[in-house]
C-alpha atoms as a PDB file:
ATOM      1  CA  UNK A   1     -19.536  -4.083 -13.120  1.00  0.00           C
ATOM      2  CA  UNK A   2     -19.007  -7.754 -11.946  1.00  0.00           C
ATOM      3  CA  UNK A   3     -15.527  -8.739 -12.295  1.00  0.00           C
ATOM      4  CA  UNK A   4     -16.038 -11.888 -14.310  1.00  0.00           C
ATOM      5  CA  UNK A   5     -18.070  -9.761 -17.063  1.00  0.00           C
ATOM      6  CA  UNK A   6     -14.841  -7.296 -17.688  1.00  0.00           C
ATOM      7  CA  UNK A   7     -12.915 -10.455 -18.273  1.00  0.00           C
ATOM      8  CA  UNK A   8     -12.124 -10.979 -21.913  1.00  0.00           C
ATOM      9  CA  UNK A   9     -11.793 -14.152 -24.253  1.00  0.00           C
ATOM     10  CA  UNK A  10      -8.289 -13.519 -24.883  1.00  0.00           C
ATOM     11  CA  UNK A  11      -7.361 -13.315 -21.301  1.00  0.00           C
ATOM     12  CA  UNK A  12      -9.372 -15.886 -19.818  1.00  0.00           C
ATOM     13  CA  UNK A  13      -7.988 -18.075 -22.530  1.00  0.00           C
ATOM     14  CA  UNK A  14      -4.685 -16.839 -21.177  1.00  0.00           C
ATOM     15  CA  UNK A  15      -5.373 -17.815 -17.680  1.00  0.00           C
ATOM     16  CA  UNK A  16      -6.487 -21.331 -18.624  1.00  0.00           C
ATOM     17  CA  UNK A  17      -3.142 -21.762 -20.253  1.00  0.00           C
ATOM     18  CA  UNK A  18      -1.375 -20.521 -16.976  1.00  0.00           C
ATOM     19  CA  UNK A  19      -3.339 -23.046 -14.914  1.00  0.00           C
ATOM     20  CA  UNK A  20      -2.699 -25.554 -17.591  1.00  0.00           C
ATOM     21  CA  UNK A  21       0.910 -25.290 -16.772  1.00  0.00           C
ATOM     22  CA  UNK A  22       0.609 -25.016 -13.030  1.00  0.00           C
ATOM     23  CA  UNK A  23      -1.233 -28.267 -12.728  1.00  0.00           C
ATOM     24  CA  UNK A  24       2.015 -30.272 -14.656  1.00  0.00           C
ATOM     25  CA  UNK A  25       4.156 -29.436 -11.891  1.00  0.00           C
ATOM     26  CA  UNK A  26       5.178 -32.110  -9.693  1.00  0.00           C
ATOM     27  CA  UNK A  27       3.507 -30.421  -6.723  1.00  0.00           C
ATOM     28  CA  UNK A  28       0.466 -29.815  -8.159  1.00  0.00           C
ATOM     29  CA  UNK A  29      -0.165 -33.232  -9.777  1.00  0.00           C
ATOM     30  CA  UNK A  30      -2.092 -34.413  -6.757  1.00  0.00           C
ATOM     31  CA  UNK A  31      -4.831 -33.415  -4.887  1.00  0.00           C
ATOM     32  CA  UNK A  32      -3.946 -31.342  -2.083  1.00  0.00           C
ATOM     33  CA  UNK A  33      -5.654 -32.926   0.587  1.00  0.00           C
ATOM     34  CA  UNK A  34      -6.643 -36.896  -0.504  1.00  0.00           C
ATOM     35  CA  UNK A  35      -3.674 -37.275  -2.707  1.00  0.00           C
ATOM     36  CA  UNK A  36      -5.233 -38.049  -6.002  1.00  0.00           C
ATOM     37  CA  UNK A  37      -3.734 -37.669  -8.754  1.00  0.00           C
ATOM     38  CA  UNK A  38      -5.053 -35.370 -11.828  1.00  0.00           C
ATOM     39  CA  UNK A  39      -6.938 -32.540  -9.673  1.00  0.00           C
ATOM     40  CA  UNK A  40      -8.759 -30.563 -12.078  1.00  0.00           C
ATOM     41  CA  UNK A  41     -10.219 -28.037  -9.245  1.00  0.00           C
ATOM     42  CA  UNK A  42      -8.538 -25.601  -7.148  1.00  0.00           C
ATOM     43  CA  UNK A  43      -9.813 -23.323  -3.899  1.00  0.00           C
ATOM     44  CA  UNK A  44      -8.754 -20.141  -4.791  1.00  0.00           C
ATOM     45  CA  UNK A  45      -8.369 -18.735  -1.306  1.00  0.00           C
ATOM     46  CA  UNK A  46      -6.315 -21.114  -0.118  1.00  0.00           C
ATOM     47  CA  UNK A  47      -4.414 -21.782  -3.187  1.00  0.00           C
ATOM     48  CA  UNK A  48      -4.845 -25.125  -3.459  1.00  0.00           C
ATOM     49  CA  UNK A  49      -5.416 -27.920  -6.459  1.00  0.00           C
ATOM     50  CA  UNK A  50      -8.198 -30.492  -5.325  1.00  0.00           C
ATOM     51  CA  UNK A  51     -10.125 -33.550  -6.958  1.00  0.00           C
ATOM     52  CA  UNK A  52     -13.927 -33.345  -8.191  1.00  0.00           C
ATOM     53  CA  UNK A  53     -14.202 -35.323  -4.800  1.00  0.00           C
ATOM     54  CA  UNK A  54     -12.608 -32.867  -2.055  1.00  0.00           C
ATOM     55  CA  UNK A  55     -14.135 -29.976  -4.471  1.00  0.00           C
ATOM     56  CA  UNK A  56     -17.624 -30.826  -2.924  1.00  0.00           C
ATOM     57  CA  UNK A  57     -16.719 -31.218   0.362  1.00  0.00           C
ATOM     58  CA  UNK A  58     -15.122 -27.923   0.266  1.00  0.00           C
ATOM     59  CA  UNK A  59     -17.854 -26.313  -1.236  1.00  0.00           C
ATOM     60  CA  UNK A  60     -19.918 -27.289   1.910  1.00  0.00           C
ATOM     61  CA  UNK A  61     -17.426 -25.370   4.199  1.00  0.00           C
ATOM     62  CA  UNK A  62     -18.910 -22.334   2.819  1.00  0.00           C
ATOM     63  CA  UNK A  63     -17.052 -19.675   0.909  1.00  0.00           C
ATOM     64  CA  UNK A  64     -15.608 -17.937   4.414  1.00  0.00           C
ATOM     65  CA  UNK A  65     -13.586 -20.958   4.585  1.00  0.00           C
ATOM     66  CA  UNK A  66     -12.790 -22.143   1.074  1.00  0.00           C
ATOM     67  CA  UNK A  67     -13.864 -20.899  -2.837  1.00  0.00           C
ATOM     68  CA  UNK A  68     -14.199 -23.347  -5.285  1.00  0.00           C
ATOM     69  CA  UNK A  69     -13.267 -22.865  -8.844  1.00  0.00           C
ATOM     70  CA  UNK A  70     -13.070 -25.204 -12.017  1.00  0.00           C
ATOM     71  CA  UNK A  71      -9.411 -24.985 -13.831  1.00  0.00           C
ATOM     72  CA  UNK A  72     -10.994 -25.266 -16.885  1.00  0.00           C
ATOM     73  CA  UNK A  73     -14.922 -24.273 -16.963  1.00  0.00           C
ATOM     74  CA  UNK A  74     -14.858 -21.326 -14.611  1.00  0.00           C
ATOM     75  CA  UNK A  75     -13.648 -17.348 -15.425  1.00  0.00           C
ATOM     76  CA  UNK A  76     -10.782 -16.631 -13.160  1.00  0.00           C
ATOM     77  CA  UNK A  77      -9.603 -13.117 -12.263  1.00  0.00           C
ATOM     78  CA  UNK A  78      -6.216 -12.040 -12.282  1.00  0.00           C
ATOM     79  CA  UNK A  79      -5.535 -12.059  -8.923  1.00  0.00           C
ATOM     80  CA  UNK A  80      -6.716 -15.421  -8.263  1.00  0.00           C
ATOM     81  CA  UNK A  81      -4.587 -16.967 -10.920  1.00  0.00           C
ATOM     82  CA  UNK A  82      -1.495 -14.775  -9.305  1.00  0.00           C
ATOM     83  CA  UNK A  83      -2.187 -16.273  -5.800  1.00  0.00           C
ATOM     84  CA  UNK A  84      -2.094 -20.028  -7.020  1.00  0.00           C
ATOM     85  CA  UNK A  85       1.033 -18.791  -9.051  1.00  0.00           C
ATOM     86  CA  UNK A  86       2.492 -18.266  -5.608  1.00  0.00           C
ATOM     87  CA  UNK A  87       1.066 -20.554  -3.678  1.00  0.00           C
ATOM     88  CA  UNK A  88       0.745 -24.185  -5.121  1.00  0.00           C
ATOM     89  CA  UNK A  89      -0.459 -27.636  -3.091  1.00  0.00           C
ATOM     90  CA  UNK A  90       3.881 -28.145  -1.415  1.00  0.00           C
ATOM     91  CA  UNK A  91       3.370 -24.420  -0.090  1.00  0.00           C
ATOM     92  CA  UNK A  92      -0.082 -24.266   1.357  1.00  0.00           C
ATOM     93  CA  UNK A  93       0.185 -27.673   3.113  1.00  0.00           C
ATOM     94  CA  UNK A  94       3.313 -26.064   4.621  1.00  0.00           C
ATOM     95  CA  UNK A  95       1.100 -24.065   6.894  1.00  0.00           C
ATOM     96  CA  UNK A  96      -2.379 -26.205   6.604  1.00  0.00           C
ATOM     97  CA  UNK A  97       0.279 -29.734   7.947  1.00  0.00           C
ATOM     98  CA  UNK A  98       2.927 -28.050  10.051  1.00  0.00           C
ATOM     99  CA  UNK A  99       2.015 -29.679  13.358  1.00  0.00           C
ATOM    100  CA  UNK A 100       0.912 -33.382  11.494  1.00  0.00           C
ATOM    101  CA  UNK A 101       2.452 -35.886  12.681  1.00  0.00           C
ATOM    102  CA  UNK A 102       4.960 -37.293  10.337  1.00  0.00           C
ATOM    103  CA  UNK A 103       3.485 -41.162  10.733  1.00  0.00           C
ATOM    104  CA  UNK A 104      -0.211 -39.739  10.244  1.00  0.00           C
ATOM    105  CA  UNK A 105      -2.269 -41.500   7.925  1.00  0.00           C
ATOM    106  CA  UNK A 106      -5.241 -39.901   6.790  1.00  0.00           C
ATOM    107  CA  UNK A 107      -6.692 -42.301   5.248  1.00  0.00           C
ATOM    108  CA  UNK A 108      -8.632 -43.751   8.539  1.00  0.00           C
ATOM    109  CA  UNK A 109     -10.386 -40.338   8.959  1.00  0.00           C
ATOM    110  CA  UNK A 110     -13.296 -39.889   6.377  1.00  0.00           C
ATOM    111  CA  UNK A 111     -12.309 -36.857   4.036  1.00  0.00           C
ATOM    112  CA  UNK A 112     -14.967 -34.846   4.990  1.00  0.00           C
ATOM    113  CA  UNK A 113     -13.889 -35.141   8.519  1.00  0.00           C
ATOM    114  CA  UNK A 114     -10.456 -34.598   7.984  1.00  0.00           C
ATOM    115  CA  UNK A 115     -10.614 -31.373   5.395  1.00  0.00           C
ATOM    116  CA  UNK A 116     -12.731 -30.059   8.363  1.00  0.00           C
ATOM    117  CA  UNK A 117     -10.415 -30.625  10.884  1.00  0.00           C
ATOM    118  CA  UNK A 118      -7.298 -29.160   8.535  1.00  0.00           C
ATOM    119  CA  UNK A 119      -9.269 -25.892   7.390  1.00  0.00           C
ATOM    120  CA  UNK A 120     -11.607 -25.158   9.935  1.00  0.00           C
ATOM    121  CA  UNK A 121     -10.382 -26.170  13.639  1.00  0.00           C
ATOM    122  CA  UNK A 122      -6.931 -25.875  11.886  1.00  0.00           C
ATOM    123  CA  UNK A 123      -5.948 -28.535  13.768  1.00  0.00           C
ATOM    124  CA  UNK A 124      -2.748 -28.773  12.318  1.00  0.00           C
ATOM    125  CA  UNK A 125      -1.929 -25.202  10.712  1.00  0.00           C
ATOM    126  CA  UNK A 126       0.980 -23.569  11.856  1.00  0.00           C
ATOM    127  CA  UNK A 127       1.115 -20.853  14.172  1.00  0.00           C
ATOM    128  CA  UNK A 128       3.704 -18.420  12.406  1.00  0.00           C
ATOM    129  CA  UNK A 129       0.617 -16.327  10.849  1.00  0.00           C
ATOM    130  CA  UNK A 130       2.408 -13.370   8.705  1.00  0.00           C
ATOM    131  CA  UNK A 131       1.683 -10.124  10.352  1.00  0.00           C
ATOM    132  CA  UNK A 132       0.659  -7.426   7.213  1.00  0.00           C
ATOM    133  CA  UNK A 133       2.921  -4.450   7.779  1.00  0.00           C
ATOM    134  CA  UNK A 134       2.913  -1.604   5.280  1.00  0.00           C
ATOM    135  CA  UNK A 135       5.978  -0.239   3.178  1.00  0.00           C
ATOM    136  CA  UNK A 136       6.809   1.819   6.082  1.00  0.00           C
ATOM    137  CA  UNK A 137       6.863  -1.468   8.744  1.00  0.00           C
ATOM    138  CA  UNK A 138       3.705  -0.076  10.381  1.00  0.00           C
ATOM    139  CA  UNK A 139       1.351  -2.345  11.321  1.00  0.00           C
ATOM    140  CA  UNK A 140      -2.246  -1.766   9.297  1.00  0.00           C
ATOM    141  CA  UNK A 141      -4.449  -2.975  12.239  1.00  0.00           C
ATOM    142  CA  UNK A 142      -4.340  -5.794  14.938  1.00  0.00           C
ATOM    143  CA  UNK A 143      -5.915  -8.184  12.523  1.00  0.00           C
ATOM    144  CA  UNK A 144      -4.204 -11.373  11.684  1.00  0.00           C
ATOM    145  CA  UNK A 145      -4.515 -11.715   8.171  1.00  0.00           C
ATOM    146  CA  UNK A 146      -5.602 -15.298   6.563  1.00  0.00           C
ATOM    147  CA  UNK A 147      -2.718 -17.282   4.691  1.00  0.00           C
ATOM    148  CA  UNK A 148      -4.103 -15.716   1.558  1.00  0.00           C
ATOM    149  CA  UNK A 149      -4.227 -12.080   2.726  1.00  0.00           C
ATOM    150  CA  UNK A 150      -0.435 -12.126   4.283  1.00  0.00           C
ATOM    151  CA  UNK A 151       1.525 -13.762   1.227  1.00  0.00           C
ATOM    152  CA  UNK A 152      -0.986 -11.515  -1.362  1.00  0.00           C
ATOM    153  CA  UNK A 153      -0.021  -8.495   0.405  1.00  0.00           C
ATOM    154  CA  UNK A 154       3.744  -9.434   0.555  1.00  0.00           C
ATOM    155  CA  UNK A 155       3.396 -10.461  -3.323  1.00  0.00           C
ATOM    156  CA  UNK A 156       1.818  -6.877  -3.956  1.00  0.00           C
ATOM    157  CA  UNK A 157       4.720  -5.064  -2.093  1.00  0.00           C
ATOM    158  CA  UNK A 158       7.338  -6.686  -3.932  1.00  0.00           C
ATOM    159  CA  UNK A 159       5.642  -5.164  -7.383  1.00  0.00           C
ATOM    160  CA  UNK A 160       4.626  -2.017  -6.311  1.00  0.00           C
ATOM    161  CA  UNK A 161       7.434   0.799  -5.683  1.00  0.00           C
ATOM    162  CA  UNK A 162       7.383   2.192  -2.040  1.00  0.00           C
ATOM    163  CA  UNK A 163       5.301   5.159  -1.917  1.00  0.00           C
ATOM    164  CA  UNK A 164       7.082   8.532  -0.478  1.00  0.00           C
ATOM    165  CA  UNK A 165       5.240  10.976   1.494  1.00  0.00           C
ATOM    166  CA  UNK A 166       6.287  14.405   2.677  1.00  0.00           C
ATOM    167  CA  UNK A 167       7.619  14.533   6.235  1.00  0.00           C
ATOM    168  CA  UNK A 168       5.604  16.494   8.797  1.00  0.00           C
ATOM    169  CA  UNK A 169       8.913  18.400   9.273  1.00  0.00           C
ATOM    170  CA  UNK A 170       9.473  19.184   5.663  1.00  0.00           C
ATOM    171  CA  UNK A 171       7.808  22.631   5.603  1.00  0.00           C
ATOM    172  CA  UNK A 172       9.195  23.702   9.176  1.00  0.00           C
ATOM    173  CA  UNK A 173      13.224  22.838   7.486  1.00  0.00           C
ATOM    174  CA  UNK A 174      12.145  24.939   4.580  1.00  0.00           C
ATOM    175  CA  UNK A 175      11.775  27.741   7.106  1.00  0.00           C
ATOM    176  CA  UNK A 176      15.034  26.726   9.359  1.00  0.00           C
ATOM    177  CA  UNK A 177      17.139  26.733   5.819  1.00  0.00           C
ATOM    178  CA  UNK A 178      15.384  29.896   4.982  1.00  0.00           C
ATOM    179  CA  UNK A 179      18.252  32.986   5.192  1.00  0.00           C
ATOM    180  CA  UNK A 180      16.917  35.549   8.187  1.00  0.00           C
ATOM    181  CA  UNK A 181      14.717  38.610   7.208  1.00  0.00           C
ATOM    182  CA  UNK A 182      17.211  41.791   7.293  1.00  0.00           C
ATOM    183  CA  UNK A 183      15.246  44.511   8.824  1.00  0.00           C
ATOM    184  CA  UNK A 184      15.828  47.849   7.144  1.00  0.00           C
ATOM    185  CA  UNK A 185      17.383  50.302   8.342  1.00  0.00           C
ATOM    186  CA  UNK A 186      15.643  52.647  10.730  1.00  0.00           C
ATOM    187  CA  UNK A 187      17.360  55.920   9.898  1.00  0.00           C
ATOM    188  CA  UNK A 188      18.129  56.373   5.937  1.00  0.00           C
ATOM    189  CA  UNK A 189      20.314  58.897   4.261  1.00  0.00           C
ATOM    190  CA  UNK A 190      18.186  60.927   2.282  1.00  0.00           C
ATOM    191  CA  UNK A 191      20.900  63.110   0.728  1.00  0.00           C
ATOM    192  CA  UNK A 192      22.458  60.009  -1.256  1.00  0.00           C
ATOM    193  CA  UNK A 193      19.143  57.838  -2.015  1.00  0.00           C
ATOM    194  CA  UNK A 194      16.434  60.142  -3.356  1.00  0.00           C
ATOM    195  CA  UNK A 195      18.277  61.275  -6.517  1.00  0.00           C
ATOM    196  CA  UNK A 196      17.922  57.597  -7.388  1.00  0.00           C
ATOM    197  CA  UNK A 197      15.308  55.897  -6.099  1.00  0.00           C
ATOM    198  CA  UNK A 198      11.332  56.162  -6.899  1.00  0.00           C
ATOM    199  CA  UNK A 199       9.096  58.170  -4.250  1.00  0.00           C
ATOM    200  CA  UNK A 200       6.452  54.861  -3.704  1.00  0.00           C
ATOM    201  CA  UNK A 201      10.738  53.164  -3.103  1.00  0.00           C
ATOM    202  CA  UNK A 202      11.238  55.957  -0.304  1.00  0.00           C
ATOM    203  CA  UNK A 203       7.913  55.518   1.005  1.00  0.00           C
ATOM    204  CA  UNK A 204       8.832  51.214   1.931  1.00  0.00           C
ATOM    205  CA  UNK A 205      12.240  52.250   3.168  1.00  0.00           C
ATOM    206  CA  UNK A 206      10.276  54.217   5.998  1.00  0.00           C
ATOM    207  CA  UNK A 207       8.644  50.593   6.757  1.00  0.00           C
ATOM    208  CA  UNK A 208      10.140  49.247   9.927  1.00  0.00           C
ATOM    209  CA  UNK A 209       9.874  45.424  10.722  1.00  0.00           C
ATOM    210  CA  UNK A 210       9.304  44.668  14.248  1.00  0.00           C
ATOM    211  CA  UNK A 211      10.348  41.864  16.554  1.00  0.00           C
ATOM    212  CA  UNK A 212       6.656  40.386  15.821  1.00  0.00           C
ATOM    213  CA  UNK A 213       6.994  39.743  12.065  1.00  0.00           C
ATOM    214  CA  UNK A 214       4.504  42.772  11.782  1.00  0.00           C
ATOM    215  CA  UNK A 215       5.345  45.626   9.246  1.00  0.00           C
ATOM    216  CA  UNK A 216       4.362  49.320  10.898  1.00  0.00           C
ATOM    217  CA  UNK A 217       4.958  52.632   9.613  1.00  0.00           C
ATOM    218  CA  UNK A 218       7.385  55.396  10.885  1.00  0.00           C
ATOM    219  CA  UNK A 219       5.837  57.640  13.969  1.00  0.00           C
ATOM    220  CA  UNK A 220       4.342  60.730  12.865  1.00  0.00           C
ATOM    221  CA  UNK A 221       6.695  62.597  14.302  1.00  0.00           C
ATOM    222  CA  UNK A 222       9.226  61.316  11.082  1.00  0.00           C
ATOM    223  CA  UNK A 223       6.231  62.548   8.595  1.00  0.00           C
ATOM    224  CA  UNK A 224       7.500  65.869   8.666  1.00  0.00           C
ATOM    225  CA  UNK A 225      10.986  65.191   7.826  1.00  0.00           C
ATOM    226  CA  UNK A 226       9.143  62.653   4.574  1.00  0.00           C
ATOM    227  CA  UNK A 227       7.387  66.272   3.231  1.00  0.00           C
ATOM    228  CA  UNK A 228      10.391  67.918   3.523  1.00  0.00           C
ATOM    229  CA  UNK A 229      12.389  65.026   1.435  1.00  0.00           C
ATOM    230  CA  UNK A 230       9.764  65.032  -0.770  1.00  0.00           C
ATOM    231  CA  UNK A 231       9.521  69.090  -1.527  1.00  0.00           C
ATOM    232  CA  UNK A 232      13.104  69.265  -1.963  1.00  0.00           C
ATOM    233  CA  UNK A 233      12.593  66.241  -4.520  1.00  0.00           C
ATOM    234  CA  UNK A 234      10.592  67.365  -6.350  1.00  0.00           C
ATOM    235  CA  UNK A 235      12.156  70.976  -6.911  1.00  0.00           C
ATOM    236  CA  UNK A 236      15.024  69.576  -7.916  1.00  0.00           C
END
């Protein structure tokens, strides 16, 4: 099922009233990349508010690079409205304007040309890219993630409990705490034990556990001694 589709009327109005509010902070009241004021358009992916203007031009980067929604025509999905929750225009440009120039003014590039230059040659992005680690600190792959993927992932892990799995040890200290086999005794009083004990009990107790963890009987040499037990059992 598309994801749009399973998105109701109640929360989609909800999510227009979240974006509502984002768009009255004071970072958000201007376009993220020409500085006008009033954006009513945001790239999702990079978590950014934009004017109707830089909208288009963005759309022409193809959605790789950025994806274009309306704040207030489009259906959002939750997770898009919880990345420009945590992103924002002060935060993206962060990365996207690191290495600008403090004195740059934009305005002599044409917008086209400079949006390009930001968010595809990244001309100025920083190079810090967050590395995705799991809960455990290992690394998922050698991929560096986009801006989107790392602070997603880190906003994910600070939701979700850390998930414990068994050690690969755990059934070997079951065995190590286990307390030793006792290995019966080899020679048994039969004079004291067969008065109170079962004949199938006298048949284990002739059961002899070798070194090998491998039960054998008695030699045959000890079955005439067991028909002798077992005649004078069972005339008493």
């Amino acid at each position: 099922m598309n994801g749009k589709a399973s998105i109701s009327k109640e929360l989609n109005a909800k999510h227009a009233k979240i974006l509502e509010e984002l768009l009255k902070l004071p970072e958000n009241r201007e376009c993220a990349d020409c500085r006008n004021r009033a954006p009513r358009w945001a790239s999702v992916n990079l978590g950014i508010f934009i004017c109707m203007q830089c909208s288009g031009i963005h759309r022409s980067l193809g959605v790789h690079i950025s994806k274009v929604r309306s704040t207030t025509l489009d259906t959002w999905l939750p997770d898009q409205v919880s990345f420009m929750q945590c992103m924002g225009n002060v935060k993206s440009n962060k990365h996207w304007e690191a290495e600008m120039p403090l004195n740059f003014d934009r305005s002599k590039l044409a917008m086209e040309k400079f949006i390009r230059m930001k968010y595809v040659e990244k001309k100025w992005a920083s190079k810090d890219e967050v590395h995705s680690t799991s809960n455990g600190g290992i690394p998922k792959n050698n991929r560096r993630l986009s801006l989107e993927e790392s602070i997603l992932a880190n906003h994910v892990a600070q939701i979700l409990p850390p998930i414990t799995r068994p050690r690969g040890d755990f059934i070997d200290t079951q065995k190590k705490n286990s307390p030793p086999f006792k290995r019966p005794s080899s020679s048994v009083d039969f004079d004291k034990s067969t008065k109170s004990i079962a004949t199938g009990d006298i048949f284990n107790l002739l059961c002899i556990y070798d070194d090998n963890q491998n039960f054998s009987t008695v030699p045959p040499s000890t079955w005439a001694t067991f028909d002798c037990m077992i005649n004078h059992y069972v005339s008493i």
